[in-house]
PDB file of N, CA and C in Angstrom:
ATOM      1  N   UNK A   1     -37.903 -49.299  24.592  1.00  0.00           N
ATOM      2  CA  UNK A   1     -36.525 -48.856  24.468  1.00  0.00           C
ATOM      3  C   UNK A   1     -36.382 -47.504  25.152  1.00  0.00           C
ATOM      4  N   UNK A   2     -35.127 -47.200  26.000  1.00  0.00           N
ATOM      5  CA  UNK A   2     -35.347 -46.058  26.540  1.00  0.00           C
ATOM      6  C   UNK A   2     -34.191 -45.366  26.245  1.00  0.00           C
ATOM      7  N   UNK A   3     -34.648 -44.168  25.937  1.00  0.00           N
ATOM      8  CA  UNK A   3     -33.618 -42.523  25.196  1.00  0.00           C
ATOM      9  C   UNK A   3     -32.560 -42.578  26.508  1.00  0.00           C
ATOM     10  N   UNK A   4     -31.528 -42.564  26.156  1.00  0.00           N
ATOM     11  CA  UNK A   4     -30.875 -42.118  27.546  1.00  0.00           C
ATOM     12  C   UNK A   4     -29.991 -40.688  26.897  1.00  0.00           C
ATOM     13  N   UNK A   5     -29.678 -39.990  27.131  1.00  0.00           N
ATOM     14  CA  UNK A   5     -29.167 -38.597  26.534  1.00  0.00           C
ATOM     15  C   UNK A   5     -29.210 -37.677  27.896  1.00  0.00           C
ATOM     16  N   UNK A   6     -27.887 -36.976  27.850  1.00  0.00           N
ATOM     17  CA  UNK A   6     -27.183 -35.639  28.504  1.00  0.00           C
ATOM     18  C   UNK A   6     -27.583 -34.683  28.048  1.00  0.00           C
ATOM     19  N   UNK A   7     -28.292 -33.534  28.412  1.00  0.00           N
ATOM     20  CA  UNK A   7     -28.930 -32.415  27.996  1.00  0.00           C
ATOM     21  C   UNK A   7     -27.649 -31.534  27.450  1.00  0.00           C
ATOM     22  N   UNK A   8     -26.801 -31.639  28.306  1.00  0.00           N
ATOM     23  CA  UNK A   8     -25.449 -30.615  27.680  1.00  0.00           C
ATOM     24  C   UNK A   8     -25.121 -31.307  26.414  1.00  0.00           C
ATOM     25  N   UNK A   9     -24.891 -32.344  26.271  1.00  0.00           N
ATOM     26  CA  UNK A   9     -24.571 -33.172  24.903  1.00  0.00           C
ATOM     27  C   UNK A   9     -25.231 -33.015  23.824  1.00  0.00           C
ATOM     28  N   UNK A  10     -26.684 -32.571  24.072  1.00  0.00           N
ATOM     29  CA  UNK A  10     -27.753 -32.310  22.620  1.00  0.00           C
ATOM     30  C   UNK A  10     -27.524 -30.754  22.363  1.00  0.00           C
ATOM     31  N   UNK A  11     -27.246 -29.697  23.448  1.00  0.00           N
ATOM     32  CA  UNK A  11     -27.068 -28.471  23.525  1.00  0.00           C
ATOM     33  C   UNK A  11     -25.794 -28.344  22.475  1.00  0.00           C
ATOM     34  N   UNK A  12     -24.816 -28.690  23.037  1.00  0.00           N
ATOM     35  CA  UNK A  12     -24.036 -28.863  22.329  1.00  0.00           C
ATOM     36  C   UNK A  12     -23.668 -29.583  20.721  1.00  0.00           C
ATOM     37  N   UNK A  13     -24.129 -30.715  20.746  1.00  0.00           N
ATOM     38  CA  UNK A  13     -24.623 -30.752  19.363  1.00  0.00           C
ATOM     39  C   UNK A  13     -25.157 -30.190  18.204  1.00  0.00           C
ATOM     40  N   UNK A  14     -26.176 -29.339  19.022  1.00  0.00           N
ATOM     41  CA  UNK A  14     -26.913 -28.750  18.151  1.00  0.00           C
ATOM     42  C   UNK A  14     -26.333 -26.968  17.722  1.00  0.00           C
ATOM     43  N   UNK A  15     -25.518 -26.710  19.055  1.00  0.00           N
ATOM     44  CA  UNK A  15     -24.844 -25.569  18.703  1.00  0.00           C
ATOM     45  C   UNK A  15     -23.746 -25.982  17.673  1.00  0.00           C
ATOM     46  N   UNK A  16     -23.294 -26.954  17.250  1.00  0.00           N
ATOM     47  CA  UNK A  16     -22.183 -27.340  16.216  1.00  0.00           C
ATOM     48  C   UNK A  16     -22.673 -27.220  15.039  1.00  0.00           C
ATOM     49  N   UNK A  17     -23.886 -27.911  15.048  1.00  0.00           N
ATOM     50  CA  UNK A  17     -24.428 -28.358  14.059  1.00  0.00           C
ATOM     51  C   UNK A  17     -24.759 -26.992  13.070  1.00  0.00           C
ATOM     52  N   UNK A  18     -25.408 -26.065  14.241  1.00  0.00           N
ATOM     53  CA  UNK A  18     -25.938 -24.346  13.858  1.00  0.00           C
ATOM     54  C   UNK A  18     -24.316 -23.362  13.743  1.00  0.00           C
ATOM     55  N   UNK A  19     -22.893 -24.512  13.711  1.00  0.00           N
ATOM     56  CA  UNK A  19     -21.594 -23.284  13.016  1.00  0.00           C
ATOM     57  C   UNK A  19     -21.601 -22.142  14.445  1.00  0.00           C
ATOM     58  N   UNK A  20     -22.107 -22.013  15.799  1.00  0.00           N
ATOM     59  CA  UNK A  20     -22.106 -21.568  16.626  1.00  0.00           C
ATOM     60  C   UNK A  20     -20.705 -21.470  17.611  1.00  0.00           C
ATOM     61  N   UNK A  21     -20.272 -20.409  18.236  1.00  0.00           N
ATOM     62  CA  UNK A  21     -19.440 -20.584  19.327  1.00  0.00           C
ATOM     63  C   UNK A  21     -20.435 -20.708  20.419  1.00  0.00           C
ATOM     64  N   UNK A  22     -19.415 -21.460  21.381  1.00  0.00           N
ATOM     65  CA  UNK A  22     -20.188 -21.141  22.872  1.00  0.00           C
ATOM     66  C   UNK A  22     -20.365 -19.318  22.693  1.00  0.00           C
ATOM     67  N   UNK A  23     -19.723 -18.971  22.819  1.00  0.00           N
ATOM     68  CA  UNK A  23     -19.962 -17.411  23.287  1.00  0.00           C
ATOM     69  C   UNK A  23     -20.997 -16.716  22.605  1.00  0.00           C
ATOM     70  N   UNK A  24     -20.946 -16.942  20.990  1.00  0.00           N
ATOM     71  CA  UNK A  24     -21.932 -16.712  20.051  1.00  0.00           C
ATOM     72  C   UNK A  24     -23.497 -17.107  20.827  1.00  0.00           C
ATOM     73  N   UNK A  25     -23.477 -18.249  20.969  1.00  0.00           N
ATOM     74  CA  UNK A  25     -24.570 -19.065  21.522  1.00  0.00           C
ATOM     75  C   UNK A  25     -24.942 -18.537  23.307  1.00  0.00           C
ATOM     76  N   UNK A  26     -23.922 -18.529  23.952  1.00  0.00           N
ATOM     77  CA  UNK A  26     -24.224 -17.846  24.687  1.00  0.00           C
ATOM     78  C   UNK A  26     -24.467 -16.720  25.158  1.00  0.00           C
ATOM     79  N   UNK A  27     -24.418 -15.663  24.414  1.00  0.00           N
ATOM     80  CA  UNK A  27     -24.873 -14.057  23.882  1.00  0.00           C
ATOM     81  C   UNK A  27     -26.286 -14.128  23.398  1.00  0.00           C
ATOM     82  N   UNK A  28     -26.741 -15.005  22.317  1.00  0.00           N
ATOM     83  CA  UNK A  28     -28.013 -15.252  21.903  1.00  0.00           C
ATOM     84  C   UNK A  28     -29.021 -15.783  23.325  1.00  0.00           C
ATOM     85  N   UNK A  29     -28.307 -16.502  24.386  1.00  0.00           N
ATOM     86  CA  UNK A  29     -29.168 -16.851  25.277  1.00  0.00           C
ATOM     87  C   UNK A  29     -29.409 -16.215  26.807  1.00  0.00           C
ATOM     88  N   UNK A  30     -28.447 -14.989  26.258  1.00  0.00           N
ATOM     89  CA  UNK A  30     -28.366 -14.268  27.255  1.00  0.00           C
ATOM     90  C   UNK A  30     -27.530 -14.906  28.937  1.00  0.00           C
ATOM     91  N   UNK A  31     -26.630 -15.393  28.721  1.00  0.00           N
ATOM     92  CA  UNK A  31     -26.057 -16.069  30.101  1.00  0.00           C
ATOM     93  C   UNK A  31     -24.268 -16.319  29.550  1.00  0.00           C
ATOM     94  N   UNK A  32     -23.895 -16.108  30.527  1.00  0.00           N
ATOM     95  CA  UNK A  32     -22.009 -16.404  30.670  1.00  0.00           C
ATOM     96  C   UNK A  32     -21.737 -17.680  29.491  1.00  0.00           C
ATOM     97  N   UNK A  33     -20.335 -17.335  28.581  1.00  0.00           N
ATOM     98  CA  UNK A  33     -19.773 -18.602  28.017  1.00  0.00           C
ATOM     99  C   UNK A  33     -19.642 -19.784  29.304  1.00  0.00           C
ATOM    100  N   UNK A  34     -19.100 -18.766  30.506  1.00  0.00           N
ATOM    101  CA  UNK A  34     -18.599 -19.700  31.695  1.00  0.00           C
ATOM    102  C   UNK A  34     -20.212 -20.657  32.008  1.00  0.00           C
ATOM    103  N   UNK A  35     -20.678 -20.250  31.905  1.00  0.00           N
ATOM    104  CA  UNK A  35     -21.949 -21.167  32.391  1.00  0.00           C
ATOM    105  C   UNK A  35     -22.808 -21.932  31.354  1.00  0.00           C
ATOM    106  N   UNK A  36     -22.833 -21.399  30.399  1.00  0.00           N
ATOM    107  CA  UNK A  36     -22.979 -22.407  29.169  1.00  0.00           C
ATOM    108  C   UNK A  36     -22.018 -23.910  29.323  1.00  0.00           C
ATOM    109  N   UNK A  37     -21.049 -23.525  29.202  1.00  0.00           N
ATOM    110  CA  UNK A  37     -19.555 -24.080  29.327  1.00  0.00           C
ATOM    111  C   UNK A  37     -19.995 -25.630  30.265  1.00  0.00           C
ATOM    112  N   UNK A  38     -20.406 -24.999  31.858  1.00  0.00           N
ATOM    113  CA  UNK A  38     -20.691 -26.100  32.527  1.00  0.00           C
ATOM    114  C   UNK A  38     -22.075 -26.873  32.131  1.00  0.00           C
ATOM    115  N   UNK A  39     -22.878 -26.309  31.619  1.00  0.00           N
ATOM    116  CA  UNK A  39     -24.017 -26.991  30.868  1.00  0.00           C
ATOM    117  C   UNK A  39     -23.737 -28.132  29.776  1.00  0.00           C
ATOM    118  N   UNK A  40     -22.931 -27.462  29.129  1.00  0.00           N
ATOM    119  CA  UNK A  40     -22.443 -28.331  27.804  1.00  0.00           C
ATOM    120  C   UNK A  40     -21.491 -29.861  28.713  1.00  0.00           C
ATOM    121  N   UNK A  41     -20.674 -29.223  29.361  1.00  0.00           N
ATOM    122  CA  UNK A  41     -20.219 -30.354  30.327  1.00  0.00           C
ATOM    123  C   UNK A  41     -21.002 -31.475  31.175  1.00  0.00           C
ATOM    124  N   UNK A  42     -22.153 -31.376  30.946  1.00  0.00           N
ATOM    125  CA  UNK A  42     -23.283 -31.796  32.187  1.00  0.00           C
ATOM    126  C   UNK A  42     -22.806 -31.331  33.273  1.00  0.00           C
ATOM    127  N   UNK A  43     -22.218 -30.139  34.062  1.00  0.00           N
ATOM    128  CA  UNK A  43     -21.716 -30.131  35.310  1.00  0.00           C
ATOM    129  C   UNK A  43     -22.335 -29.346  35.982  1.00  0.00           C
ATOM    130  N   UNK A  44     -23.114 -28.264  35.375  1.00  0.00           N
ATOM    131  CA  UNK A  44     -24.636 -27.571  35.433  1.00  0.00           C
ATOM    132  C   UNK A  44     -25.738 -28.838  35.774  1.00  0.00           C
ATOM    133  N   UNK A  45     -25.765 -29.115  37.121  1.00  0.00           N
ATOM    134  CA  UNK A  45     -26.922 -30.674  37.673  1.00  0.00           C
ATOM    135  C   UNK A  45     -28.449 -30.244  36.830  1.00  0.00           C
ATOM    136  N   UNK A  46     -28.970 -29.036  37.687  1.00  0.00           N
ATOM    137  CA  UNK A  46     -30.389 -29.095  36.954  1.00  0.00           C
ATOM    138  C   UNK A  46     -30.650 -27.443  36.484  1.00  0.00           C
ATOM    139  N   UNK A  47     -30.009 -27.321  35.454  1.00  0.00           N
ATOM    140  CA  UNK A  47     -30.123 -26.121  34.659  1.00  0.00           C
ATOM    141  C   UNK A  47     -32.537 -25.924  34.585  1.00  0.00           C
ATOM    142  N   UNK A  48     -32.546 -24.356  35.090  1.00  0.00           N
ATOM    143  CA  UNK A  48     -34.390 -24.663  34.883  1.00  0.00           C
ATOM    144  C   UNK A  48     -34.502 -24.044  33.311  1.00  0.00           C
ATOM    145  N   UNK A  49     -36.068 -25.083  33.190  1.00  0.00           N
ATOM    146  CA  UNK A  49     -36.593 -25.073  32.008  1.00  0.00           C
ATOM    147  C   UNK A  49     -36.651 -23.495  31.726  1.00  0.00           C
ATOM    148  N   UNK A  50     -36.716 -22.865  32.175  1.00  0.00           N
ATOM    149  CA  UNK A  50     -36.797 -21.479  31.874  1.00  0.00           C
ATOM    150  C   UNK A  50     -35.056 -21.141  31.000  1.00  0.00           C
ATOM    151  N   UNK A  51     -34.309 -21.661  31.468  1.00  0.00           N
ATOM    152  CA  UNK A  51     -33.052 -20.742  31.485  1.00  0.00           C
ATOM    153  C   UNK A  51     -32.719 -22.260  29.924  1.00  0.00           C
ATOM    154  N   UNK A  52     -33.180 -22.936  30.005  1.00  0.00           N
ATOM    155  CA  UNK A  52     -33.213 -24.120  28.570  1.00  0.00           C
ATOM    156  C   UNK A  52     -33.450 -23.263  27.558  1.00  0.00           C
ATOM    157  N   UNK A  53     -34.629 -23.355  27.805  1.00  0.00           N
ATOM    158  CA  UNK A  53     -35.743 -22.700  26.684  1.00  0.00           C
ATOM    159  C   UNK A  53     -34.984 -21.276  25.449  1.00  0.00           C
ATOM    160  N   UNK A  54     -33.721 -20.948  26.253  1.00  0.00           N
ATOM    161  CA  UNK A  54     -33.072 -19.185  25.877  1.00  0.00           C
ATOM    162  C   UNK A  54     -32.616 -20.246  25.029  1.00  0.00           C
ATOM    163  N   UNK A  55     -32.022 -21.646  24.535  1.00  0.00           N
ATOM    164  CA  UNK A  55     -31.296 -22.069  23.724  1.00  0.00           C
ATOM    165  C   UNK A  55     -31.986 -22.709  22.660  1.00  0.00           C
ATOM    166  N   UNK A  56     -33.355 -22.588  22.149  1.00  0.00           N
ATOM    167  CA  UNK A  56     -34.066 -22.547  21.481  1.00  0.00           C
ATOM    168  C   UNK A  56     -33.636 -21.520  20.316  1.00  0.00           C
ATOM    169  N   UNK A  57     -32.977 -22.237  19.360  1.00  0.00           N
ATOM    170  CA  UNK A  57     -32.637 -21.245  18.117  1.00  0.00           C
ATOM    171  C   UNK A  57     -33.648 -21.045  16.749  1.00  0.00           C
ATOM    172  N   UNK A  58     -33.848 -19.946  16.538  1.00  0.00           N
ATOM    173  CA  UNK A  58     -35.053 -19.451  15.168  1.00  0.00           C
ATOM    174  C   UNK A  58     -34.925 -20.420  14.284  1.00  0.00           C
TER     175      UNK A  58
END
């Protein structure tokens, strides 16, 4: 069986889930609401594992 899932879609999820704003969330990860924004959209193509990883919450 294969996972099919949008990386902006779990990002986003999971920032809901954590009562988060984009902006909130994107302050914690150090990068623009505006660019979060297109991440959460999938419109960010290949966001790097480095710049992921900042959305790793405690």
């Amino acid at each position: 069986m294969k996972n099919n899932f949008k990386t902006g879609d779990r990002i986003k999820e999971l920032r809901i889930e954590q009562g988060l704003s984009q902006e909130q969330l994107a302050l914690r990860a150090k990068i623009t609401p505006t660019y979060l924004g297109l991440v959460e959209r999938n419109e960010k193509k290949n966001p790097t594992i480095n710049m992921m990883s900042r959305f790793v919450m405690p």
